[in-house]
N, C-alpha and C. Protein backbone atom coordinates (compact mmCIF):
# COMPACT_ATOMS: atom_id res chain seq x y z
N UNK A 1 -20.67 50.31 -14.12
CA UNK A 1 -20.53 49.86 -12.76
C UNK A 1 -19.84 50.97 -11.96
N UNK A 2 -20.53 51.02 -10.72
CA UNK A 2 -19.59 52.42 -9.97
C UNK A 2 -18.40 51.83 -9.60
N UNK A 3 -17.48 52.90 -9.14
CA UNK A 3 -16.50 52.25 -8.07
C UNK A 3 -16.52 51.58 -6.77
N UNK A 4 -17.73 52.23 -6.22
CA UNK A 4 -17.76 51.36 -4.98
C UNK A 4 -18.29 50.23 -5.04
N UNK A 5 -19.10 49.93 -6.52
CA UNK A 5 -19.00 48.16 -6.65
C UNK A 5 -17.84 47.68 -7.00
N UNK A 6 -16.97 48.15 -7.88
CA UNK A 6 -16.01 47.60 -8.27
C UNK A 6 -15.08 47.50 -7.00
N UNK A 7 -14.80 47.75 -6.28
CA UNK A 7 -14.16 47.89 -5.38
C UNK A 7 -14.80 46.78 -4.09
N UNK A 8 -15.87 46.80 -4.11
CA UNK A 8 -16.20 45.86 -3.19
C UNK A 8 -16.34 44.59 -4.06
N UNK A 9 -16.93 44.58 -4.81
CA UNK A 9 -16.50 42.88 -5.60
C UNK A 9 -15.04 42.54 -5.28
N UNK A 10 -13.89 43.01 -6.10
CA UNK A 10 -12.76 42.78 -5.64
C UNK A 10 -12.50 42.13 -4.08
N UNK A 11 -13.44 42.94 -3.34
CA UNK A 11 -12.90 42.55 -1.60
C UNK A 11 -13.26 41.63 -1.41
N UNK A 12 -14.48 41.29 -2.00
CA UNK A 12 -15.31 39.84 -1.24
C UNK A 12 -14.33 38.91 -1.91
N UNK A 13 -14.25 39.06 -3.04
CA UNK A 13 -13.45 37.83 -3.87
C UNK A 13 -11.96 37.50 -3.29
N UNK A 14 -11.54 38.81 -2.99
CA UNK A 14 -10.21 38.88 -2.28
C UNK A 14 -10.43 37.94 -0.67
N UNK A 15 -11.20 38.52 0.12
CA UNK A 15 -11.71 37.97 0.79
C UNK A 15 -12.03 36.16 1.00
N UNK A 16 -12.68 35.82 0.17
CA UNK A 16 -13.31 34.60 -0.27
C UNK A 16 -12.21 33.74 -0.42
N UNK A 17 -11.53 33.89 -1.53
CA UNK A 17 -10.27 33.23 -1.98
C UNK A 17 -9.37 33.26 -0.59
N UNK A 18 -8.99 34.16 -0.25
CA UNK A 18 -7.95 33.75 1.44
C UNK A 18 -8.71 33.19 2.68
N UNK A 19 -9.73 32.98 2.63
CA UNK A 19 -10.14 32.25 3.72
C UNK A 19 -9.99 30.80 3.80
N UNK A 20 -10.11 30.61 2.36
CA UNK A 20 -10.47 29.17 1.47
C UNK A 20 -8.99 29.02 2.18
N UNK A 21 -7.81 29.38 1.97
CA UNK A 21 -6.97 28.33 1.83
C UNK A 21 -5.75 28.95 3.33
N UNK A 22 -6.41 29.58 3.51
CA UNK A 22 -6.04 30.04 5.30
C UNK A 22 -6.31 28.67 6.02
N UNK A 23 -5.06 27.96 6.82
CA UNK A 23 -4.87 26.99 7.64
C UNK A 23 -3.98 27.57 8.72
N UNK A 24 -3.89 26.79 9.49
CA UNK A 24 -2.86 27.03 11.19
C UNK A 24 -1.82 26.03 10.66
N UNK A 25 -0.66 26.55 10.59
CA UNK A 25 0.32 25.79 10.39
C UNK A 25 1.37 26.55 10.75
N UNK A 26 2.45 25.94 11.20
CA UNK A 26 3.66 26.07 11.22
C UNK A 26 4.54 26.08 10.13
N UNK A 27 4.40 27.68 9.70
CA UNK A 27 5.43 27.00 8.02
C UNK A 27 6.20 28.61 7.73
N UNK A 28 5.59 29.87 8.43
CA UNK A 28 6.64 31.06 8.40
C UNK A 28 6.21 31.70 7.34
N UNK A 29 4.81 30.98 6.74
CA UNK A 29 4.48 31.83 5.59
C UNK A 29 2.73 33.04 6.55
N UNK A 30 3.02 34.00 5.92
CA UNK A 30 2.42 34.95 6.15
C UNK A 30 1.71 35.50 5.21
N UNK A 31 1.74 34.62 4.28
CA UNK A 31 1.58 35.25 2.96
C UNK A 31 -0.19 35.76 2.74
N UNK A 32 -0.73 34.60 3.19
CA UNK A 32 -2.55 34.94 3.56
C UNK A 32 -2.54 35.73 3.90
N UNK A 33 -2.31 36.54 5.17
CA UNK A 33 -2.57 37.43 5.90
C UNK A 33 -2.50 38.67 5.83
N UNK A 34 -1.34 38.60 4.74
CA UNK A 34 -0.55 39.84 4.77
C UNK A 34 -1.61 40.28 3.28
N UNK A 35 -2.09 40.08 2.28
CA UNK A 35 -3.09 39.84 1.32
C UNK A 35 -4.40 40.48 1.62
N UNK A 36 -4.88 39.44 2.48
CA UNK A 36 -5.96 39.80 3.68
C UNK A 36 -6.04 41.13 3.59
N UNK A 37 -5.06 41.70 4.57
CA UNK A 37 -4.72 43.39 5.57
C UNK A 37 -4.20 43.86 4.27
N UNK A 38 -3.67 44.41 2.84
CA UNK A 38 -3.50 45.03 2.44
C UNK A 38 -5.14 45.12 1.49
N UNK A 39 -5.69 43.92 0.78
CA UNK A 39 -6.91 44.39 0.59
C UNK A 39 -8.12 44.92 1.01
N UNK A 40 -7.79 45.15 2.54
CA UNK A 40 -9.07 45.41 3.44
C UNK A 40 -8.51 46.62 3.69
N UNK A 41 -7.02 46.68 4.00
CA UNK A 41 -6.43 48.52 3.71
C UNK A 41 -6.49 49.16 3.20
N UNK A 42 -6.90 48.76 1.74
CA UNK A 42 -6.87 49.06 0.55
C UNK A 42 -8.17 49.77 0.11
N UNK A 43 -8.90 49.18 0.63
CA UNK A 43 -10.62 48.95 0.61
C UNK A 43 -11.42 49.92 1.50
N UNK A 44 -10.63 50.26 2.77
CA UNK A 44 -10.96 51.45 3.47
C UNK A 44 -10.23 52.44 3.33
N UNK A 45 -9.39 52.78 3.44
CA UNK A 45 -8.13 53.88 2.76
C UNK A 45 -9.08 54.61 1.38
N UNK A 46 -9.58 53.74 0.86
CA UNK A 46 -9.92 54.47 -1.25
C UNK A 46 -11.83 54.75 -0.58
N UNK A 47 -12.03 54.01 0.48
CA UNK A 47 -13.41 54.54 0.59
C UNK A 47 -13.68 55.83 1.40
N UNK A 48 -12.69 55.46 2.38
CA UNK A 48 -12.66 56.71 3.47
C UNK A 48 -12.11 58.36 3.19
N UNK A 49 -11.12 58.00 2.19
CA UNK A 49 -10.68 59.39 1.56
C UNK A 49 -10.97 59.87 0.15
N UNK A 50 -11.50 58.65 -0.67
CA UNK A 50 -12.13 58.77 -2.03
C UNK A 50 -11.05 59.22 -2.59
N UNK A 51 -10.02 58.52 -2.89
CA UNK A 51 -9.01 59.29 -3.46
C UNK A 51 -8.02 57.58 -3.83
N UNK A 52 -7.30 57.58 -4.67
CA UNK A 52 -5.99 56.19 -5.03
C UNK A 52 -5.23 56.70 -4.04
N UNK A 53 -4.77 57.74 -3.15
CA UNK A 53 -3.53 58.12 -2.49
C UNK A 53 -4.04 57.24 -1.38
N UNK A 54 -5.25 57.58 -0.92
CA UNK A 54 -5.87 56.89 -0.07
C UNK A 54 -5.66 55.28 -0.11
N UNK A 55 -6.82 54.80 -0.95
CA UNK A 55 -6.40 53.55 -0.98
C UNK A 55 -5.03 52.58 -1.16
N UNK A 56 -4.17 53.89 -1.33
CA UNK A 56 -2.84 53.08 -1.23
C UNK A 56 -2.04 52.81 -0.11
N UNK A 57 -2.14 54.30 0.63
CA UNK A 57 -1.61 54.13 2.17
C UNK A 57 -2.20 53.18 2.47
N UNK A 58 -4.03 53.14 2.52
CA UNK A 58 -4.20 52.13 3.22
C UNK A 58 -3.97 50.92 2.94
N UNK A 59 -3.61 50.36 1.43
CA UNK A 59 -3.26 48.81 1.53
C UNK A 59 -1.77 48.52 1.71
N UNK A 60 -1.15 50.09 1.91
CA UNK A 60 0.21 49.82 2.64
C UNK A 60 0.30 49.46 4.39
N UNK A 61 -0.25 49.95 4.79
CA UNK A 61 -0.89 50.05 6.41
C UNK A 61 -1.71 48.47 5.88
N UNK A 62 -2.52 48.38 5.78
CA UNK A 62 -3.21 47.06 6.25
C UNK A 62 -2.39 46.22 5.80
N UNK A 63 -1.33 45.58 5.04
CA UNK A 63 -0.74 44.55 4.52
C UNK A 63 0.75 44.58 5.28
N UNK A 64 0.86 45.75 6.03
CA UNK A 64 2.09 46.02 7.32
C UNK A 64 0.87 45.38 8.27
N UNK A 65 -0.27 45.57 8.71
CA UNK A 65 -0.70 45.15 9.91
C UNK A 65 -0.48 43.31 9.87
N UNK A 66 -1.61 43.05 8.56
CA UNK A 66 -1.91 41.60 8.14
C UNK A 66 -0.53 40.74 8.26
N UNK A 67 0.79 41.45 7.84
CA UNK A 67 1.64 40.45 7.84
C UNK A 67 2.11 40.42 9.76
N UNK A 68 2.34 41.45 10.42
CA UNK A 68 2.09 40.96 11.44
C UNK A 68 1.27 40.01 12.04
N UNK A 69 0.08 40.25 12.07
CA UNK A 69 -0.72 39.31 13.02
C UNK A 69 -0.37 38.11 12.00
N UNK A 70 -0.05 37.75 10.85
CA UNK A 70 0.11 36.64 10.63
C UNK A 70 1.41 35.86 10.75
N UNK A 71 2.63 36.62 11.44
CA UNK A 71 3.55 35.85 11.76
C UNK A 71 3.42 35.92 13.41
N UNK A 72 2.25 36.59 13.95
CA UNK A 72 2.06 36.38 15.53
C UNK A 72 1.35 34.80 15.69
N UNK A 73 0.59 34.68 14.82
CA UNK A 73 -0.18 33.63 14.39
C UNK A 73 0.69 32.33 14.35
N UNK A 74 1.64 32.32 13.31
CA UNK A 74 2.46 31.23 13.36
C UNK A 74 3.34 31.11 14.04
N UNK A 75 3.60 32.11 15.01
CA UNK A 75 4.65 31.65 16.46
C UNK A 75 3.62 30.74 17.18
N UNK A 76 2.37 31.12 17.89
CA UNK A 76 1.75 30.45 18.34
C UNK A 76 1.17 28.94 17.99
N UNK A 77 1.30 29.01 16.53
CA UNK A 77 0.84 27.42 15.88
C UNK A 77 1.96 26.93 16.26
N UNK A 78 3.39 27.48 16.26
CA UNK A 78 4.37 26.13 16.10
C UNK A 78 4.73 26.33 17.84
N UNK A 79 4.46 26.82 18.84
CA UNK A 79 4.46 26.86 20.17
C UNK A 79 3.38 25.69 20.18
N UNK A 80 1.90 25.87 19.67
CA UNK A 80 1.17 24.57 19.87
C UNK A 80 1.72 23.12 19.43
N UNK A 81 2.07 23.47 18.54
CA UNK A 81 2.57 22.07 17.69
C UNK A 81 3.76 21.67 18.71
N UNK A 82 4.59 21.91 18.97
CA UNK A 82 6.37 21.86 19.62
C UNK A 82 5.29 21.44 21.05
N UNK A 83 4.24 21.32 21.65
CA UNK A 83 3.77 21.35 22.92
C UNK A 83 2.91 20.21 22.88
N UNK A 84 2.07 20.06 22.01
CA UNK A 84 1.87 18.69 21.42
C UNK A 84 2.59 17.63 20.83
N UNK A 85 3.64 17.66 20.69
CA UNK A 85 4.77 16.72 20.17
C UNK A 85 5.24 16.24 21.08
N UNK A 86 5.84 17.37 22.10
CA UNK A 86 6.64 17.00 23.13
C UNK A 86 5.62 15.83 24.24
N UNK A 87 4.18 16.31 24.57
CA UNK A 87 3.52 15.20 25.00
C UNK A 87 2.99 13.94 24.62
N UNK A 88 3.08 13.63 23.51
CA UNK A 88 3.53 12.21 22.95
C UNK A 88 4.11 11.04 23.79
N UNK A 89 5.33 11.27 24.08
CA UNK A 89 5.71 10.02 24.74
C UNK A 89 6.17 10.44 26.61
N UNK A 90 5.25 11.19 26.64
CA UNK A 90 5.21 11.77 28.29
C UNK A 90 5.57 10.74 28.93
N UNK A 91 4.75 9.55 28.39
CA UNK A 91 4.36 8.18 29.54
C UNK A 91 5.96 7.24 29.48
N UNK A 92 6.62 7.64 28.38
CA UNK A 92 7.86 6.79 28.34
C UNK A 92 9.00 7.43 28.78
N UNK A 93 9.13 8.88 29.39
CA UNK A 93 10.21 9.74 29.85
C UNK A 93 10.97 8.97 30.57
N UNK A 94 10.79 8.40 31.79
CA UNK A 94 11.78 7.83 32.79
C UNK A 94 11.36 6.09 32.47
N UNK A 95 12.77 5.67 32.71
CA UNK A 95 13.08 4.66 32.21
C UNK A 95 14.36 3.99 32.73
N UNK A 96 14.86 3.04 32.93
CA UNK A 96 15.95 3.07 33.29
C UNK A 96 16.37 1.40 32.20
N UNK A 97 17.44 1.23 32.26
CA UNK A 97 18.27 -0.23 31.49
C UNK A 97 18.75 -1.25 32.63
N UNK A 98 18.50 -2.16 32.00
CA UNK A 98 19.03 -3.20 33.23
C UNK A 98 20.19 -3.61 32.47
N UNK A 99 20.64 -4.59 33.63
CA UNK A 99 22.55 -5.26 33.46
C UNK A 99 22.27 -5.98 31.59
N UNK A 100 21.18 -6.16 31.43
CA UNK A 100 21.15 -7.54 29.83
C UNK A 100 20.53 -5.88 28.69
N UNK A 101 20.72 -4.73 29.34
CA UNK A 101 20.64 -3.94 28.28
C UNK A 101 18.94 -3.37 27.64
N UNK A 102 18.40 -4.42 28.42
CA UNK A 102 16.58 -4.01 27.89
C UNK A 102 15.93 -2.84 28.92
N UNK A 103 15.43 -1.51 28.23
CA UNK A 103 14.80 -0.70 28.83
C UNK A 103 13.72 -0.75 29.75
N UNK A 104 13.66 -0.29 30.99
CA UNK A 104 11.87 -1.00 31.39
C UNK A 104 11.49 0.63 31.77
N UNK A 105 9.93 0.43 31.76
CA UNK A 105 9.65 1.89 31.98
C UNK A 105 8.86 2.25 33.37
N UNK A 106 8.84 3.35 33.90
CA UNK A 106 8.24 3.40 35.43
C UNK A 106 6.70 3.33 34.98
């Protein structure tokens, strides 16, 4: 088998497997992403210079990019989430108590 199959099997599979379990969540993990960008760094870096020095910068560089965009990613999920929560009980904000203590709502 050449290298540039071996090397691209790896990606798709690499590939394949993090998509599968890539969700939007609010949880600070980056961990997909950062996986992602070092195997696709990895993958152009060793093709582009034909060399391991290569493919190493690059899955150092892509797995520095991947973990970025994937904690840009989860600021924005938990900005969505924290924005959807908060509109939940929009309709019950103002309210006031009467003299016997029971809430009524506008």
């Amino acid at each position: 088998m050449t290298r540039f199959a071996k090397i691209s099997a790896v990606a798709a599979i690499a590939l394949a497997a993090g998509t599968i379990s890539a969700s939007a969540a609010c949880n600070n993990d980056a961990s997909t992403e950062t996986v992602l960008g070092a195997g696709s760094g990895a993958l152009v870096g060793g093709l582009a210079s034909h060399s391991i020095v290569g493919a190493a910068v690059g899955g150092v560089a892509g797995g520095l990019i991947g973990n970025t965009i994937g904690h840009s990613n989860n600021r924005a999920d938990c900005r969505r989430a924290a924005h959807a929560r908060a509109g939940q009980n929009r309709e019950h904000d103002a309210y006031y108590i009467d003299k016997y203590g029971k809430r009524h709502y506008y």
